[in-house]
Structure formats: structure tokens, C-alpha cells
Protein backbone atom coordinates (compact mmCIF):
# COMPACT_ATOMS: atom_id res chain seq x y z
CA UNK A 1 143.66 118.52 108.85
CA UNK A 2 144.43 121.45 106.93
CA UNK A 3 147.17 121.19 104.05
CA UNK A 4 149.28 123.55 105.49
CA UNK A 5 149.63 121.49 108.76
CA UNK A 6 150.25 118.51 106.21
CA UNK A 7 153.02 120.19 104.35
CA UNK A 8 154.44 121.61 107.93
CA UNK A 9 154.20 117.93 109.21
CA UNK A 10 155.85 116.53 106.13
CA UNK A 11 159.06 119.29 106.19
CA UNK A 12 159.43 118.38 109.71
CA UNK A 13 160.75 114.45 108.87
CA UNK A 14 159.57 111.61 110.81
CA UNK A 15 159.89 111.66 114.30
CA UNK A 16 158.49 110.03 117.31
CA UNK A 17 154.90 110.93 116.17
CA UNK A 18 155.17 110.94 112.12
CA UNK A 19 155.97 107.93 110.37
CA UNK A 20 155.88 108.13 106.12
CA UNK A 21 155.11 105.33 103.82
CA UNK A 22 155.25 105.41 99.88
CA UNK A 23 152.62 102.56 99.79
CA UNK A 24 151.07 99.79 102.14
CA UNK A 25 153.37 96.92 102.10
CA UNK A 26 151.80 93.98 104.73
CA UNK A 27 149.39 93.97 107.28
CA UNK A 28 151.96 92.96 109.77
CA UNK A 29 154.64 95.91 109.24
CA UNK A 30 151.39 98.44 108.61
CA UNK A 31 150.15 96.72 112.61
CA UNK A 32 153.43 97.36 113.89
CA UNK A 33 153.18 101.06 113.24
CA UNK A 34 149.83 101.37 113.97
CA UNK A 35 150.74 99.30 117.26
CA UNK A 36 153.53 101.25 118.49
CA UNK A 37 151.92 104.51 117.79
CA UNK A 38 148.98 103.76 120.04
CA UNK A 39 150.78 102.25 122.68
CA UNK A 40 153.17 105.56 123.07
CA UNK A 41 152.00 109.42 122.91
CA UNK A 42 149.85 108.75 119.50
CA UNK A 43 150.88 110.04 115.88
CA UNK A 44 150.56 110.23 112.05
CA UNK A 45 151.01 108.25 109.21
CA UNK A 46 151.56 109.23 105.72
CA UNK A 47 150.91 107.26 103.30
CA UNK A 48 151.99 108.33 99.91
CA UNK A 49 155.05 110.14 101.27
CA UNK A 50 158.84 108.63 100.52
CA UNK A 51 161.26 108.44 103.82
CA UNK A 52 163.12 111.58 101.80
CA UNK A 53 159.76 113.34 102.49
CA UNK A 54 159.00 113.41 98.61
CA UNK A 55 155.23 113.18 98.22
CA UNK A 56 154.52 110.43 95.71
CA UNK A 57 151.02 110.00 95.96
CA UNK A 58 148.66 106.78 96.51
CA UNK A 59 147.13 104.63 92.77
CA UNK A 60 143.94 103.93 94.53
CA UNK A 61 143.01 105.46 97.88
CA UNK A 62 140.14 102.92 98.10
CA UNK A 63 142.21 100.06 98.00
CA UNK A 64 144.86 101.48 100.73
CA UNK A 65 142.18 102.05 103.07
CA UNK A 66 140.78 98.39 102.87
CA UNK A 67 143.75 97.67 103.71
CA UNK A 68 144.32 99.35 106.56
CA UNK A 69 141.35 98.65 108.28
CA UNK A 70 141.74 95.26 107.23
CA UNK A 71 145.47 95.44 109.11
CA UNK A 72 144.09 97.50 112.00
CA UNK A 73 141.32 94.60 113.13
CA UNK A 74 142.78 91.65 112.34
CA UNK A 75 146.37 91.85 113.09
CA UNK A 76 146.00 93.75 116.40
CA UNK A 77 144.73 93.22 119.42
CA UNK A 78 143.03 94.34 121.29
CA UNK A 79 142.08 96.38 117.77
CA UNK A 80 142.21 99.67 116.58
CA UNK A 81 139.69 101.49 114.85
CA UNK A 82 141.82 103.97 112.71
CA UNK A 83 140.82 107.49 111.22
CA UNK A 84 141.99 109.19 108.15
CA UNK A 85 141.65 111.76 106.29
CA UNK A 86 142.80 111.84 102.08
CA UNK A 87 144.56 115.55 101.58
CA UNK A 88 145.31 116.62 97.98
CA UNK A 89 149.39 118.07 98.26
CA UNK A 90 150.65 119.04 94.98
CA UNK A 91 148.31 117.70 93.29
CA UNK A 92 148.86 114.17 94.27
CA UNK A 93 146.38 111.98 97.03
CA UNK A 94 148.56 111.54 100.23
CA UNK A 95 146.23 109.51 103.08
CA UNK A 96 146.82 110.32 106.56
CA UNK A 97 146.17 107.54 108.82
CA UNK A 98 145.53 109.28 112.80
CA UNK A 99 146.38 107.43 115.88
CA UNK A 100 145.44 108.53 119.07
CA UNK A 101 147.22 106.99 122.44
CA UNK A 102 144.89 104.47 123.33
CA UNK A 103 143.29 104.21 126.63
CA UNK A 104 143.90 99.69 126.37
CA UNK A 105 147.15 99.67 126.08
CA UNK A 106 149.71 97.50 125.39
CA UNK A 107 148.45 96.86 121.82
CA UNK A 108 149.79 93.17 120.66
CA UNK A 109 150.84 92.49 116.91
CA UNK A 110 149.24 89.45 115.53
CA UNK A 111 150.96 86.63 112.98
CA UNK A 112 154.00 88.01 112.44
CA UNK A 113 156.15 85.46 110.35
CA UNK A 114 159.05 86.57 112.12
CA UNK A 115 158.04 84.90 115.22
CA UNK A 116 156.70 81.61 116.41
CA UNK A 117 153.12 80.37 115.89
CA UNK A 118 150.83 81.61 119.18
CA UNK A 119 153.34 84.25 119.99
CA UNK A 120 152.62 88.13 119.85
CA UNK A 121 154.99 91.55 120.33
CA UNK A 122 154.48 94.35 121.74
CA UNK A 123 156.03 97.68 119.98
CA UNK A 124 156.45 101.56 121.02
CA UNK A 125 157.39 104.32 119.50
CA UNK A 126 161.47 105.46 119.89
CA UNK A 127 162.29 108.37 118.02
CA UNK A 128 161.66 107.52 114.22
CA UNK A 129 161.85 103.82 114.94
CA UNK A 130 159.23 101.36 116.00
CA UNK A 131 160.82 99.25 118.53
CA UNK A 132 160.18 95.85 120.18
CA UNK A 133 158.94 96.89 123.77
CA UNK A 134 160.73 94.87 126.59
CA UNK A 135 159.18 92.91 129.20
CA UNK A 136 159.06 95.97 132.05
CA UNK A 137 157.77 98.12 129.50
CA UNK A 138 154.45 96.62 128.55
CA UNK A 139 153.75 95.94 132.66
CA UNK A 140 154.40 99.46 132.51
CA UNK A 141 151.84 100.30 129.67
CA UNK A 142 149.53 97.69 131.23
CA UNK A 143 149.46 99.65 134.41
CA UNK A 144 148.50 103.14 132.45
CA UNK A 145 144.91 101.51 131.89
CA UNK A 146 142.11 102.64 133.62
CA UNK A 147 141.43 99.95 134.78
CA UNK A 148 145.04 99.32 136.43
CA UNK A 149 144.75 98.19 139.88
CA UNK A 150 145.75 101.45 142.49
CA UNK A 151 148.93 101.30 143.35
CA UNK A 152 150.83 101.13 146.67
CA UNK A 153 154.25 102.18 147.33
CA UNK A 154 156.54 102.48 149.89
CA UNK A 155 160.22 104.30 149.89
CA UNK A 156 162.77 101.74 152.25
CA UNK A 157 166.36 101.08 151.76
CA UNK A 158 166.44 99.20 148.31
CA UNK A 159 165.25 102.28 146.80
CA UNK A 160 167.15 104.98 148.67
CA UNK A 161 170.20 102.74 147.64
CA UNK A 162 168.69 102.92 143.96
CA UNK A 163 168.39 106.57 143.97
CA UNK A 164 171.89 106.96 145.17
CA UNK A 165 173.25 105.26 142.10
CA UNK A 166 171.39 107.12 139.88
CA UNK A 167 172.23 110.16 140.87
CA UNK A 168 175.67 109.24 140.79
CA UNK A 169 175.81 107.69 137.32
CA UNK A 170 172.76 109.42 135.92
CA UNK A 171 170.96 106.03 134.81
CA UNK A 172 170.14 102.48 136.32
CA UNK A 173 169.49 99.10 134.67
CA UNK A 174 167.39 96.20 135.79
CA UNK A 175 171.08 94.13 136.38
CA UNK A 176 172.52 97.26 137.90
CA UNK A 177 169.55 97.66 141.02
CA UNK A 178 169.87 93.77 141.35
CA UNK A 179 173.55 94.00 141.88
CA UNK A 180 173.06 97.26 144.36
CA UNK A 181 170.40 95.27 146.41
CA UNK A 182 171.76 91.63 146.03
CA UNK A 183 168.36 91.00 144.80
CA UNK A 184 166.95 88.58 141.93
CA UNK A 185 166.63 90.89 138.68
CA UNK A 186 162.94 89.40 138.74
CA UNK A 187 162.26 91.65 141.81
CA UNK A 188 164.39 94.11 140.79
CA UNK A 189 162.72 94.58 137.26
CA UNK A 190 158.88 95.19 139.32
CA UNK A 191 159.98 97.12 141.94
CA UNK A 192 161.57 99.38 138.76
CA UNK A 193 157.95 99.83 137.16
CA UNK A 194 156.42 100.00 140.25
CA UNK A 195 158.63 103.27 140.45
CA UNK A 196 158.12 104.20 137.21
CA UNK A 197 154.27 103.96 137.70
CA UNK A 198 154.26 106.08 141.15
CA UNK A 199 156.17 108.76 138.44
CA UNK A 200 159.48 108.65 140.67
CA UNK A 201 161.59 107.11 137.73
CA UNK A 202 161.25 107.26 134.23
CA UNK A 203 162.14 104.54 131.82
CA UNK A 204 163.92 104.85 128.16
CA UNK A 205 164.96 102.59 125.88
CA UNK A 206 167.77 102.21 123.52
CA UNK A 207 169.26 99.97 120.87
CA UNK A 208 170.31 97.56 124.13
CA UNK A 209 168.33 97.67 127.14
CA UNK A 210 166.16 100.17 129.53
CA UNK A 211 167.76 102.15 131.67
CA UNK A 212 166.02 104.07 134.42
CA UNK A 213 166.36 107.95 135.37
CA UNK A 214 165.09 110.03 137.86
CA UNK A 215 161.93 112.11 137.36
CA UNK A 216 163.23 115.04 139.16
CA UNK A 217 166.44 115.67 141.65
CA UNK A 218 165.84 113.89 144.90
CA UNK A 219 166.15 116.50 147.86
């Protein structure tokens, strides 16, 4: 990367693809990023940037990189193999860690002492956050492998009923399509990524819950 695209990349702010760090702290909060990057469109991070997008540069760029590697295979899985690049910007080392959307998603972060022993998270990318992913939304990444089974769909009266709500309130939840259909919101939640997999819906999250919007206007 040249360090004009750096110092473009660094004016911009973080974003849903750019994520700055003034130093590795753990290997659990570094997986996270790495994590959520991966499992959503891909991305940057700086490290050796402040949030306020002052470049403070990195002590020892060895050391950082042990570390992230060390973070990247052992606190991930299945795990990453990062690449980076060190760029000189004013004079100071910033490293730039490159994530590409993996192809084996959803990406799981390892021992985190947040949760309980055995248990992993999933995390995506939502704006310049790194966010827990909810149940619907890693079936939804598992189904983006290649090696997803082919899927099968067919339109009846659940969905038409689905549709009609939406385009009447401009969003659905799990609860709402359950309460529309009389329907557990077990089934209601995988006929909803089934949806979103076929590319009729798509899916956002927010500080709450997923809600569910329609790819295009319905004729």
C-alpha cells in the first residue's frame, strides 16, 4: 500500500472497513477485530494510529507482529493467516494489518474471559463497531461457504404475508413474522435466513435486534 492511500485511509476515520489501534492490547480484543473483519466485507487495521486519527507510531514493530500472529492462530478459529505491511507516515512506523473476507466463515473468538469456559462468539463488522453476531446471523454467514449445501426455496403464504408487512412498515423482526404467521419464532428465525440466503431479504443489525428488509420492491 502506498502512503498516500494510508494517509487517505487514515483522514477518512474508522468505518465499517478501518479500525485504528495505538498499540496491541490482548489477543482476545486484537481476535475480535480480526474476527469480525473477516466474517463481514474485509478491512484494515492500523496499528499505531489513536481513535482521533493521530498517528503515534509502534516501539517495536517486531514485537506487535508476534503478537498478532500469535492472536490470529490461537484465539480464532477456524484461523486466520494475516498480512501486513509496516508504512513509514511522518516519520513514525504505523503497521497495517489486511483482512480479506474469508471464504470459512463464521470465524469464532477463542477464550474470551468475558464468557464461560468452552464457549465461543461470533462477531461482524457494524459501522465502526465490532458487534456480537446473533444467532440468524452466523447460519447466515455459515451458508455463504462454498461449501453451503444448495439451497431450495419456495414463495407460499407465510412469506407473501411477510412481504406485506414489510412493505408496510419498512422492516420485520424474527417476533414480528412469528406473530404475522402464528408460527414458533424458531421457524420463523430459518425461514428469515433462508430468505436472506435466496437474496430476497436482507438482514441488519442494530444496538437491539435484526430486523429484516426487502432486497428490492416486490412487484
Amino acid at each position: 500500500m502506498k502512503r498516500h492511500e494510508v494517509k487517505e485511509l487514515i483522514a477518512s476515520g474508522e468505518s465499517t472497513t478501518v479500525e485504528f489501534k495505538r498499540k496491541f492490547t490482548t489477543p482476545v480484543k486484537f481476535a475480535k477485530e480480526v474476527s469480525a473483519f473477516a466474517n463481514t466485507k474485509g478491512g484494515y487495521i492500523f496499528i499505531g494510529v489513536d481513535d482521533n486519527k493521530k498517528i503515534v507510531g509502534v516501539k517495536s514493530e517486531k514485537e506487535e507482529i508476534a503478537q498478532i500472529v500469535h492472536a490470529c492462530a490461537f484465539f480464532i478459529e477456524p484461523p486466520i493467516e494475516p498480512f501486513y505491511e509496516i508504512i513509514e507516515v511522518d516519520y513514525k512506523d504505523v503497521i497495517i494489518v489486511i483482512i480479506e473476507e474469508s471464504d470459512t466463515k463464521p470465524h469464532r473468538v477463542l477464550n474470551d474471559p468475558d464468557l464461560p469456559d468452552g464457549e465461543s462468539a461470533v462477531y461482524i463488522r457494524q459501522g465502526e463497531e465490532s458487534v456480537t453476531a446473533s444467532k440468524e446471523m452466523v447460519r447466515i454467514l455459515r451458508s455463504q461457504r462454498d461449501d453451503a449445501p444448495p439451497l431450495r426455496l419456495s414463495i407460499g403464504d407465510k412469506e407473501r404475508r411477510l412481504f406485506a408487512f414489510i412493505e408496510k412498515n419498512n422492516r420485520a423482526t424474527v417476533k414480528d413474522f412469528a406473530q404475522i404467521c402464528n408460527i414458533s419464532e424458531r421457524r420463523a428465525a430459518r425461514l428469515l435466513v433462508r430468505l436472506v440466503r435466496a437474496g430476497v431479504l436482507n438482514i441488519h443489525t442494530d444496538a437491539h435486534h435484526d430486523y429484516y428488509t426487502l432486497t428490492q420492491v416486490l412487484p
